[in-house]
PDB file of N, CA and C in Angstrom:
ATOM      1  N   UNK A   1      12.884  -5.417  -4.315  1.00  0.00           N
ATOM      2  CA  UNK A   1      12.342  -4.339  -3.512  1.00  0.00           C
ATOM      3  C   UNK A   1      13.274  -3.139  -3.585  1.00  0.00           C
ATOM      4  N   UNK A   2      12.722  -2.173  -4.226  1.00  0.00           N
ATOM      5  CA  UNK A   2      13.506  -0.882  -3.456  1.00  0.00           C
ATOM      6  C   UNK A   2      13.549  -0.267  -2.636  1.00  0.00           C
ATOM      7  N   UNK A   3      13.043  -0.098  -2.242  1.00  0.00           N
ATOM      8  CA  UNK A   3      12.984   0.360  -0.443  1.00  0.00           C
ATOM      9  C   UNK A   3      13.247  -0.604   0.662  1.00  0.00           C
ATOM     10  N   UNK A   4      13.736  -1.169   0.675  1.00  0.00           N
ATOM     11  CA  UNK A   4      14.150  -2.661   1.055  1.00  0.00           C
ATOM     12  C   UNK A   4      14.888  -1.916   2.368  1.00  0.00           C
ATOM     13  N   UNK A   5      14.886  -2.655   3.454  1.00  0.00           N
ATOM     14  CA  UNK A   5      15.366  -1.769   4.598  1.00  0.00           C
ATOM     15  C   UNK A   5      15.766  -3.626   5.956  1.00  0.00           C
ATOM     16  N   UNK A   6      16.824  -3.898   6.422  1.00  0.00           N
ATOM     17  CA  UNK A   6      16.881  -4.971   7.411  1.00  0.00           C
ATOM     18  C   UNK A   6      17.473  -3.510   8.630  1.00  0.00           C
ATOM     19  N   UNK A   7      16.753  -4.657   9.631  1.00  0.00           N
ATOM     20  CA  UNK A   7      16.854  -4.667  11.196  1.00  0.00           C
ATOM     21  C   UNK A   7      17.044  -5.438  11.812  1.00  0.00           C
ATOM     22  N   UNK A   8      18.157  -5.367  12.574  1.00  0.00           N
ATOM     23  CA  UNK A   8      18.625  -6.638  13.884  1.00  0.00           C
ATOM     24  C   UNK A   8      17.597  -7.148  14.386  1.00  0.00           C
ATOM     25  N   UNK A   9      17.656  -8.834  14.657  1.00  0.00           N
ATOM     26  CA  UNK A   9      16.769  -8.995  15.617  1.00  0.00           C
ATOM     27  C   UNK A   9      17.425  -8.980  16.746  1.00  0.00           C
ATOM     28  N   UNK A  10      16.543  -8.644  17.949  1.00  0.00           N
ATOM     29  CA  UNK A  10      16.926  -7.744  18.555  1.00  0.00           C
ATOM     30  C   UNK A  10      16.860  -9.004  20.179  1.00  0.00           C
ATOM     31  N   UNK A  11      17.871  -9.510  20.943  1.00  0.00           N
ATOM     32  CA  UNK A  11      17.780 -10.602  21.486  1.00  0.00           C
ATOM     33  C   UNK A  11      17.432 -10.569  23.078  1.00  0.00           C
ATOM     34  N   UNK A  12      16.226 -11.390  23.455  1.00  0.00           N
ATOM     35  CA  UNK A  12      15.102 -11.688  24.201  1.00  0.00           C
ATOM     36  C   UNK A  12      16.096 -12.649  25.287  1.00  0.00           C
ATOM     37  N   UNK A  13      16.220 -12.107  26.655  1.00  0.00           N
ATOM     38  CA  UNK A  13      16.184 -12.952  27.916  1.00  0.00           C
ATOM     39  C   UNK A  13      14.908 -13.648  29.106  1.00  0.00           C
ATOM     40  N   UNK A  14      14.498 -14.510  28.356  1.00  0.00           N
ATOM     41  CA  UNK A  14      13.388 -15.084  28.862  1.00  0.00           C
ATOM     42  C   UNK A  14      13.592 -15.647  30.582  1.00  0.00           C
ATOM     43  N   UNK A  15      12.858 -15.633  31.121  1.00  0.00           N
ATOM     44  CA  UNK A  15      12.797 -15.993  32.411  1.00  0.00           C
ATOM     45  C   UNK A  15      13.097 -17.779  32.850  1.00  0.00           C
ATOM     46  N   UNK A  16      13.231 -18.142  31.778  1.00  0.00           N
ATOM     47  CA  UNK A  16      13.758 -19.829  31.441  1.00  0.00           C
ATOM     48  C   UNK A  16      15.070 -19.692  31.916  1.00  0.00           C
ATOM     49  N   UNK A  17      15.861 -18.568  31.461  1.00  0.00           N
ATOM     50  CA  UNK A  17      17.185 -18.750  31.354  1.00  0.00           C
ATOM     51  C   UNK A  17      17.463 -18.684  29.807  1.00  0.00           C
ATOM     52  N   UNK A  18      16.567 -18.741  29.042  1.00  0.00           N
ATOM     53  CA  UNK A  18      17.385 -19.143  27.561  1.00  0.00           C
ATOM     54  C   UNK A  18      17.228 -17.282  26.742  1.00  0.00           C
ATOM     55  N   UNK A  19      17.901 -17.655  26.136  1.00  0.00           N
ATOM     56  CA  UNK A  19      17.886 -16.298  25.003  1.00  0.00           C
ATOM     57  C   UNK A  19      17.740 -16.798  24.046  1.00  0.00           C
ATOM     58  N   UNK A  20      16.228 -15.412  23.053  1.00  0.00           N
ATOM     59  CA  UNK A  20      15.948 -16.026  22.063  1.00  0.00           C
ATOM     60  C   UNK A  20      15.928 -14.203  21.179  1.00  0.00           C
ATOM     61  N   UNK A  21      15.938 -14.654  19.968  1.00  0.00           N
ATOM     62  CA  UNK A  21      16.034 -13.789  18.726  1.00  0.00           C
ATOM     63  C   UNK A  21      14.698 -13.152  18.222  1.00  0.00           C
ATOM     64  N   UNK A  22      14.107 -11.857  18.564  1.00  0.00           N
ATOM     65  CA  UNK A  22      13.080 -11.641  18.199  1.00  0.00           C
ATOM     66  C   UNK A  22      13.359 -10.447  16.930  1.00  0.00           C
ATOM     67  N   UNK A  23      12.370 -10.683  16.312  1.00  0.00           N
ATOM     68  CA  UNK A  23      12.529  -9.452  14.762  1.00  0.00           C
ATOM     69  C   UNK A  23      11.236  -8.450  15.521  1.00  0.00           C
ATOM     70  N   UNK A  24      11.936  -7.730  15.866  1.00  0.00           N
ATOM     71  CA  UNK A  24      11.553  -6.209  16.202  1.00  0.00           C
ATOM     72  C   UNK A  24      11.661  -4.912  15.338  1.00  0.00           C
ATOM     73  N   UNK A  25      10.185  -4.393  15.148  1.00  0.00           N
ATOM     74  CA  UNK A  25      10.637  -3.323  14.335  1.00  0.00           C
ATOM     75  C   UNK A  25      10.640  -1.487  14.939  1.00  0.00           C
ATOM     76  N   UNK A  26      11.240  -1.067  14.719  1.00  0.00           N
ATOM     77  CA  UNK A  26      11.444   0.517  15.467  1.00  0.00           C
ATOM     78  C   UNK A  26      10.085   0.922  14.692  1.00  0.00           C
ATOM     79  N   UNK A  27       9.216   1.564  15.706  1.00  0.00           N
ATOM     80  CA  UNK A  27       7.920   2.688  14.768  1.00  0.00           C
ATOM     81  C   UNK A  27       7.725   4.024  15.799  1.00  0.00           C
ATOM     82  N   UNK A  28       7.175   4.668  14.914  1.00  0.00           N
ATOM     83  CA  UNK A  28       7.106   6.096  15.178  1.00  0.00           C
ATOM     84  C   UNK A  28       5.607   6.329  15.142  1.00  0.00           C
ATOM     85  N   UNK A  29       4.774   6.437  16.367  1.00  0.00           N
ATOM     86  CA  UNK A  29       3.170   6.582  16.063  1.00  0.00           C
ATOM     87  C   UNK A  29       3.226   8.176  16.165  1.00  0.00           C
ATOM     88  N   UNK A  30       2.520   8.773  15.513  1.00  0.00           N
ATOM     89  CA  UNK A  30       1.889  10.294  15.732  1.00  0.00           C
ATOM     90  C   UNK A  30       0.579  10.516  15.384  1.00  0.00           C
ATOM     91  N   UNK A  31       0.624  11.981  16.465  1.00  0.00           N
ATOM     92  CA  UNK A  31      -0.961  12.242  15.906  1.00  0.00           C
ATOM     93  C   UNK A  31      -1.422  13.607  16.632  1.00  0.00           C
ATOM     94  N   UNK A  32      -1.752  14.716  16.054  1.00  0.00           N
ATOM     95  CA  UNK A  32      -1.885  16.196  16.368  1.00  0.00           C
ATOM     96  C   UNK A  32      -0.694  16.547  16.852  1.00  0.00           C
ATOM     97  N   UNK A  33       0.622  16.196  16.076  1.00  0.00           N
ATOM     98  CA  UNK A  33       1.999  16.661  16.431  1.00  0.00           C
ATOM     99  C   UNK A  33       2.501  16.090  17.777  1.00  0.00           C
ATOM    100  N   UNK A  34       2.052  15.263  18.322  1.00  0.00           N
ATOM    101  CA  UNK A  34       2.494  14.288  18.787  1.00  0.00           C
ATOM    102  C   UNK A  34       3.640  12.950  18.826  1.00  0.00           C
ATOM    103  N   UNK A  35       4.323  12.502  19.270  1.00  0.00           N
ATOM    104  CA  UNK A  35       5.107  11.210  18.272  1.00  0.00           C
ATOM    105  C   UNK A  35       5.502  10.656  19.820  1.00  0.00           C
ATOM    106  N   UNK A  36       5.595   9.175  19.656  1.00  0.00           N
ATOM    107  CA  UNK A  36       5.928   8.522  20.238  1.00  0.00           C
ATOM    108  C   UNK A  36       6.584   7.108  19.662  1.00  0.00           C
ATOM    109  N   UNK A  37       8.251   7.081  19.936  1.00  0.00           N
ATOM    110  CA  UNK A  37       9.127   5.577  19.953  1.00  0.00           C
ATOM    111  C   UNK A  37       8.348   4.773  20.078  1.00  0.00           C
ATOM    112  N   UNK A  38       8.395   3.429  19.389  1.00  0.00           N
ATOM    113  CA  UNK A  38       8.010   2.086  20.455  1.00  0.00           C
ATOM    114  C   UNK A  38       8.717   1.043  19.193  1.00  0.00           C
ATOM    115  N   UNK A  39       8.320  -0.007  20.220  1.00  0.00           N
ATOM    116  CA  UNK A  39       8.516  -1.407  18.646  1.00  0.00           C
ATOM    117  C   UNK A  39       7.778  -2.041  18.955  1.00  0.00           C
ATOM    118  N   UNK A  40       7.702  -2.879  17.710  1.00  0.00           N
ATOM    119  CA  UNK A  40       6.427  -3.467  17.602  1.00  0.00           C
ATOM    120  C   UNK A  40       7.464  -5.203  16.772  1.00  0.00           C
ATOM    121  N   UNK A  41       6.774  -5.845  17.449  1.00  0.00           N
ATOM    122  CA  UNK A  41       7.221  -7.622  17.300  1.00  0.00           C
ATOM    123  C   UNK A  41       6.742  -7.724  15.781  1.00  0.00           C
ATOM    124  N   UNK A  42       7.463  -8.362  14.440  1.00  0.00           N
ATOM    125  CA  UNK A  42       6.765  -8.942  13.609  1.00  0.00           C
ATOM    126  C   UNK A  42       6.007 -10.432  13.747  1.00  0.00           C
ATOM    127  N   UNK A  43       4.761 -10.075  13.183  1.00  0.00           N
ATOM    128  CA  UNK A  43       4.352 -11.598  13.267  1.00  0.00           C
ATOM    129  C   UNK A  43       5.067 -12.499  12.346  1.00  0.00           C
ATOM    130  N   UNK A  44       5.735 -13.234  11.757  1.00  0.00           N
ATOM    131  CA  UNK A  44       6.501 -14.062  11.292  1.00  0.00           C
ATOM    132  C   UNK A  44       5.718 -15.461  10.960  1.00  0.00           C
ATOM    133  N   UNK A  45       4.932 -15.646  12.032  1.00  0.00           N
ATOM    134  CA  UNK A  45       3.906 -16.432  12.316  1.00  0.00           C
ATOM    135  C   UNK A  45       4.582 -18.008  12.814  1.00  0.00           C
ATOM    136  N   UNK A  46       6.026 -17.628  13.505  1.00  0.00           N
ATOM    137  CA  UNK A  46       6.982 -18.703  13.683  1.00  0.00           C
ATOM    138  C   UNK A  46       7.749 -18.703  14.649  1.00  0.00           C
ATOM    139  N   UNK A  47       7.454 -19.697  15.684  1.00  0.00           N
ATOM    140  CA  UNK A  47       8.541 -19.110  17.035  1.00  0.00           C
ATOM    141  C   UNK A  47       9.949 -19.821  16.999  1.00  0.00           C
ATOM    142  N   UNK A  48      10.009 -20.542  16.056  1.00  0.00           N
ATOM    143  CA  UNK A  48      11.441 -20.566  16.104  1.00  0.00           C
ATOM    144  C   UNK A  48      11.705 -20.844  14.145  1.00  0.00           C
ATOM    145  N   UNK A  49      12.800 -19.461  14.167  1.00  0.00           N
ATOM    146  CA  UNK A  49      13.634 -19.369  13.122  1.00  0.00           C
ATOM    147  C   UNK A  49      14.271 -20.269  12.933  1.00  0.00           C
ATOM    148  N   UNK A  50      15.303 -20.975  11.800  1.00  0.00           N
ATOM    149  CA  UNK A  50      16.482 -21.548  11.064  1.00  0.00           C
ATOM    150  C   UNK A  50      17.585 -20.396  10.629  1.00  0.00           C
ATOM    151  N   UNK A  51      16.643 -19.492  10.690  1.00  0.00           N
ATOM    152  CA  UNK A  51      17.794 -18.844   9.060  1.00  0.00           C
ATOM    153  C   UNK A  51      18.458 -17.834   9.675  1.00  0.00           C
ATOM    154  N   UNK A  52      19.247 -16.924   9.849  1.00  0.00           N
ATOM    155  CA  UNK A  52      19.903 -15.943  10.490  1.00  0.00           C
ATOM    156  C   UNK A  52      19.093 -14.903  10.402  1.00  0.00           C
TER     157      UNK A  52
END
């Protein structure tokens, strides 16, 4: 990939008590010169990782 780009996952305090690792991505929505921050969760399609 050239454009190849990593982002922290970014770490989740659940109401359990436990902390968990979510892959969050930074996006930028616009529209008639508008823009608005947010993130948006990848689907991964996996709630729990192995791999770093």
């Amino acid at each position: 990939m050239i454009d190849a780009q990593r982002f922290p996952y970014k770490i989740i305090d659940t109401s359990l008590g436990m902390v968990d690792r979510m892959p969050y991505l930074p996006l930028t929505l616009s529209l008639n010169g508008q823009s608005l921050n947010a993130e948006g969760l990848l689907d991964t399609g996996a709630s729990v990782n192995v791999l770093p």
